[in-house]
N, C-alpha and C. Protein backbone atom coordinates (compact mmCIF):
# COMPACT_ATOMS: atom_id res chain seq x y z
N UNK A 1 2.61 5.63 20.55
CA UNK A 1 1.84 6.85 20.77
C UNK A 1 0.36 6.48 20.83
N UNK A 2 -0.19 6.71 21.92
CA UNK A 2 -1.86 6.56 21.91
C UNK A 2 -2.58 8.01 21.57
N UNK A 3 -3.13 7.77 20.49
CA UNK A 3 -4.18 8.62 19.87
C UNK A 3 -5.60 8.38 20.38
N UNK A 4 -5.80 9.84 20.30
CA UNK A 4 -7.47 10.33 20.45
C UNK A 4 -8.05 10.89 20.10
N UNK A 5 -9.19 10.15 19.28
CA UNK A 5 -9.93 11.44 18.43
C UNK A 5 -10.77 12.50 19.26
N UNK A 6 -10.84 13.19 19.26
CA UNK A 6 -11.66 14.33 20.23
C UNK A 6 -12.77 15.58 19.14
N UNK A 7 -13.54 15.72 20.13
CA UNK A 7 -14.83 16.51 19.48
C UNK A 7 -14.15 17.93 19.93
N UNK A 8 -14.02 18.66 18.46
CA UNK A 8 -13.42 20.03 18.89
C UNK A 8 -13.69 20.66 16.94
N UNK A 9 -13.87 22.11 16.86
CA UNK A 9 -14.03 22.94 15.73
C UNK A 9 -12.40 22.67 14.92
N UNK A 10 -11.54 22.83 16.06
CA UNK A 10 -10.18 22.74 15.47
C UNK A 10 -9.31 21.66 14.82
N UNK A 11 -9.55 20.62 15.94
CA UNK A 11 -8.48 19.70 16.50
C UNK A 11 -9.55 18.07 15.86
N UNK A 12 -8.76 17.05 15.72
CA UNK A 12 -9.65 15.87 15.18
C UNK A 12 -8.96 15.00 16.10
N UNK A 13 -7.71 14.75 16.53
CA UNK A 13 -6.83 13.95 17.22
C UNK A 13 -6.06 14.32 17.62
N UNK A 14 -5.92 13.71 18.96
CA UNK A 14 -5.06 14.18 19.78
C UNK A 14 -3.54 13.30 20.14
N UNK A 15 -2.81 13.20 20.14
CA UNK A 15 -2.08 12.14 20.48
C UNK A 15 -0.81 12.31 21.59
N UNK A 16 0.01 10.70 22.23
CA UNK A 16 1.08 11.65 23.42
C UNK A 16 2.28 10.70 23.71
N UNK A 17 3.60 11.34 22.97
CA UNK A 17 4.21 9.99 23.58
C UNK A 17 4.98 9.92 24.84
N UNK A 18 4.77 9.94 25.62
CA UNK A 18 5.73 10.28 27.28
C UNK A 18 7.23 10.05 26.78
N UNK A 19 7.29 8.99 26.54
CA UNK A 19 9.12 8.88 26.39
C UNK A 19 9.68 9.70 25.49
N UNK A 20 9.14 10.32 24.78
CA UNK A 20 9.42 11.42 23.99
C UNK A 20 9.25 13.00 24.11
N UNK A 21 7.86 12.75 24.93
CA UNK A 21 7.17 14.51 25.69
C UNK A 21 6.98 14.96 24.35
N UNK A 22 6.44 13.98 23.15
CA UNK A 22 5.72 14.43 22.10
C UNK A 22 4.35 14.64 22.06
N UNK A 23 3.54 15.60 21.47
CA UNK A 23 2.34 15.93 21.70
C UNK A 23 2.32 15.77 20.33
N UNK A 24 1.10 14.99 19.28
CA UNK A 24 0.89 14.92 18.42
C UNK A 24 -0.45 15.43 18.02
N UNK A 25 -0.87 16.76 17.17
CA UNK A 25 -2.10 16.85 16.83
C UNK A 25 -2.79 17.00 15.48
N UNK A 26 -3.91 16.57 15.20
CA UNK A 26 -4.51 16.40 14.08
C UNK A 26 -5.49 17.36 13.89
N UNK A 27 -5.33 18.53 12.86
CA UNK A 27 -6.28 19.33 12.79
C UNK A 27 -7.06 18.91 11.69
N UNK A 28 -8.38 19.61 12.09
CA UNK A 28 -9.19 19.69 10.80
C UNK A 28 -9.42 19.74 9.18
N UNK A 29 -8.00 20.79 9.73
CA UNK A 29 -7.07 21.25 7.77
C UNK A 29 -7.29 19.47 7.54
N UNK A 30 -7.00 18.84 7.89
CA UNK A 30 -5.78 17.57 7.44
C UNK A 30 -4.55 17.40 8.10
N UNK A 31 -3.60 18.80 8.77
CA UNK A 31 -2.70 19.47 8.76
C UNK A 31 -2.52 18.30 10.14
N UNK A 32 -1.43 17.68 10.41
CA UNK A 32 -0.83 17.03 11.80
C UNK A 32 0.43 17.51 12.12
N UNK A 33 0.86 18.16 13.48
CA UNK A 33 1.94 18.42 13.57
C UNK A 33 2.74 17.83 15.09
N UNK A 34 4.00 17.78 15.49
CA UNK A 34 4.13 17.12 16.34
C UNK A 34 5.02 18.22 17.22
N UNK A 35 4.44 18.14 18.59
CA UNK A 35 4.92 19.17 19.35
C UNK A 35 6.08 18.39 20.43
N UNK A 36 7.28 19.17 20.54
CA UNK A 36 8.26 18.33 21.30
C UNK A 36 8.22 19.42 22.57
N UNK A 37 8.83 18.35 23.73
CA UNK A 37 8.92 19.22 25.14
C UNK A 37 7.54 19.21 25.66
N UNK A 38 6.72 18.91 25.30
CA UNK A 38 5.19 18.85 26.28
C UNK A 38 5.23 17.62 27.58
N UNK A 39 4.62 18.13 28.66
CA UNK A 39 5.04 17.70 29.82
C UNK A 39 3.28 16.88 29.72
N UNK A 40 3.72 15.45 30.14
CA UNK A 40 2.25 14.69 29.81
C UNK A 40 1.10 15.54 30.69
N UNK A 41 1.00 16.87 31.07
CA UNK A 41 -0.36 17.68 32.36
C UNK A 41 -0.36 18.33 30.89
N UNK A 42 -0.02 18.84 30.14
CA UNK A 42 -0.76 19.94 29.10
C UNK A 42 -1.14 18.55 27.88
N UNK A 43 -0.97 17.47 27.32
CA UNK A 43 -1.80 16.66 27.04
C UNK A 43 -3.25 16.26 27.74
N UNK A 44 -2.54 15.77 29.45
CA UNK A 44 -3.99 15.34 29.85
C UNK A 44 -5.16 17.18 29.93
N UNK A 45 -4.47 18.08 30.12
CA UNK A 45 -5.16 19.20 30.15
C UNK A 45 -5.91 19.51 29.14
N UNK A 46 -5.89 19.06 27.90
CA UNK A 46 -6.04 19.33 26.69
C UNK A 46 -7.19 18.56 26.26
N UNK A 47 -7.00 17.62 26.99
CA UNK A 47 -8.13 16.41 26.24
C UNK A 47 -9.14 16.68 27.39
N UNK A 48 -8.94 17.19 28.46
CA UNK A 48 -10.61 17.60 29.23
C UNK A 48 -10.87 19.57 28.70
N UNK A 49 -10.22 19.84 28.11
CA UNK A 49 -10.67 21.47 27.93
C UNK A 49 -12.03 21.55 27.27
N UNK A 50 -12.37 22.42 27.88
CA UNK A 50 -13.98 22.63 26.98
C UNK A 50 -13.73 23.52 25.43
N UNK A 51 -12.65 23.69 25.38
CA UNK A 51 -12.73 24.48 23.82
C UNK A 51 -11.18 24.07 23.85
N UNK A 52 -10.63 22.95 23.03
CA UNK A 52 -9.48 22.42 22.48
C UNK A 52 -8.93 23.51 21.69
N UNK A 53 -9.46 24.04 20.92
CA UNK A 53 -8.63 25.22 20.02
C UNK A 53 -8.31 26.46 20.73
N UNK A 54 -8.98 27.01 22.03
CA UNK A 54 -8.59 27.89 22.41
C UNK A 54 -7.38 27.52 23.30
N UNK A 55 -7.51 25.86 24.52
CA UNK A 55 -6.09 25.72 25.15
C UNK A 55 -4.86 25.66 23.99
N UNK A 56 -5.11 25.09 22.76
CA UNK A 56 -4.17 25.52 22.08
C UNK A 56 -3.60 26.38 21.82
N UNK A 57 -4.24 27.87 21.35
CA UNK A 57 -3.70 28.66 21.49
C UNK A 57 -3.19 29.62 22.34
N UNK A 58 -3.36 28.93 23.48
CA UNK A 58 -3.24 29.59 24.75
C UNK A 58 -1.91 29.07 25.06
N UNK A 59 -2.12 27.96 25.18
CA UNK A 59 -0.73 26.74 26.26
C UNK A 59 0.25 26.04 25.30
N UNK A 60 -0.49 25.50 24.09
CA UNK A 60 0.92 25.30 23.01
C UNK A 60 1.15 25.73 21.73
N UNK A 61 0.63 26.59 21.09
CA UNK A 61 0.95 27.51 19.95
C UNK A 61 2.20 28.29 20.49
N UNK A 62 2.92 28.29 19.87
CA UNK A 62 4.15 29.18 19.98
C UNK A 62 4.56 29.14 20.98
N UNK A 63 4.66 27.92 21.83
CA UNK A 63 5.83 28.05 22.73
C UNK A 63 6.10 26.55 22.95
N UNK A 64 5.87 25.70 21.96
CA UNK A 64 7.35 24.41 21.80
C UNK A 64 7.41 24.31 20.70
N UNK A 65 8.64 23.44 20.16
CA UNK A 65 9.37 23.60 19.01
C UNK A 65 8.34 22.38 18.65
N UNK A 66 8.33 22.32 17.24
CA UNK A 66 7.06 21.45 16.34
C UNK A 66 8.20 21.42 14.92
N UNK A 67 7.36 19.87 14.49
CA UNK A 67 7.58 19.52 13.18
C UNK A 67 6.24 18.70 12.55
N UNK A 68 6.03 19.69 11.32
CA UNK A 68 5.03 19.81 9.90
C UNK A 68 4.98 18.40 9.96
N UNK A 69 4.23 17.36 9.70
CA UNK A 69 4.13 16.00 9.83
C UNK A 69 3.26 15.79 8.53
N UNK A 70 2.39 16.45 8.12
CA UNK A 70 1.62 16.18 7.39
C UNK A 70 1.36 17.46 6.70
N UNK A 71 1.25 17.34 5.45
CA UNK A 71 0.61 19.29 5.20
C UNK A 71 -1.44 19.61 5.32
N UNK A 72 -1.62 20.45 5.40
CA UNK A 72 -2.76 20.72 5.10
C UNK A 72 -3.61 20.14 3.90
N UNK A 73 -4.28 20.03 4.02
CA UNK A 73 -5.26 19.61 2.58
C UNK A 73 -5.10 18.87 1.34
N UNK A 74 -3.15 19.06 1.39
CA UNK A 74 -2.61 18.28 0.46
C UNK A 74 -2.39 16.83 1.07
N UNK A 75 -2.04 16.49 2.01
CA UNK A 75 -1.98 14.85 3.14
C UNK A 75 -0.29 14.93 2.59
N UNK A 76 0.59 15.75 2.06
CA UNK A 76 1.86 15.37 1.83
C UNK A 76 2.63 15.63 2.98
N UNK A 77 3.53 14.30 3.38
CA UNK A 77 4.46 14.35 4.52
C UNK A 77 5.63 15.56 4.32
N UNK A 78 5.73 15.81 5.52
CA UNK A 78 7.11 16.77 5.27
C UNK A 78 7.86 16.73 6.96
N UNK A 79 8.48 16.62 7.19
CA UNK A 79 9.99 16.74 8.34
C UNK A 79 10.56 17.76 8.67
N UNK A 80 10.22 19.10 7.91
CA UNK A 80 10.65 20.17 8.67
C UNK A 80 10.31 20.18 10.27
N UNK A 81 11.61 20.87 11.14
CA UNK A 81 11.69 21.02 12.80
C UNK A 81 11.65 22.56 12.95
N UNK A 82 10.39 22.73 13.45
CA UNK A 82 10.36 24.44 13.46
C UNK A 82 10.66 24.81 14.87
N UNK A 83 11.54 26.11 14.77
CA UNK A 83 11.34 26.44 16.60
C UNK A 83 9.47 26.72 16.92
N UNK A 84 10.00 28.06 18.05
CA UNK A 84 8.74 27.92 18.65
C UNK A 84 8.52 29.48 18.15
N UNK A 85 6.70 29.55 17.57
CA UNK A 85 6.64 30.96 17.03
C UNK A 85 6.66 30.70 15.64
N UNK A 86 7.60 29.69 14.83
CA UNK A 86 7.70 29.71 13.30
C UNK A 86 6.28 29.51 12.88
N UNK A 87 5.06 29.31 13.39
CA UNK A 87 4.18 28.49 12.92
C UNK A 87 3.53 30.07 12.35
């Protein structure tokens, strides 16, 4: 997976694995979560947006299935597979 840190209010890293169509992101919280089903154009879309937190909530908040990777503030791992919307 190649990671990228990116300048954004929300987001700290970005990351993408093609053979997987995993989207990996690192928020601010601490909080990292990993998005499955992302087609590598809403990664590369993501990393030129002028406001990262808003294509997020626009193009992948609640509509691919994600798993909790990291918690917020606490840095504790966790493996829950959420659909899409649980967030």
């Amino acid at each position: 997976m190649n990671i990228t840190a990116v300048e954004s209010a929300t987001l700290s890293v970005v990351g993408y694995d093609e053979a997987q169509g995993a989207l990996q992101l690192g928020f601010r919280s601490g909080a990292v979560y990993r998005y499955f089903g992302a087609a590598v154009g809403v990664h590369a879309e993501l990393l030129v947006a002028a406001s990262k937190g808003s294509y997020f909530n626009r193009v992948i908040r609640k509509r691919f299935p994600y798993r909790l990777l990291v918690k917020p503030e606490t840095g504790k791992r966790n493996g829950a597979l959420r659909s899409e919307g649980a967030r």
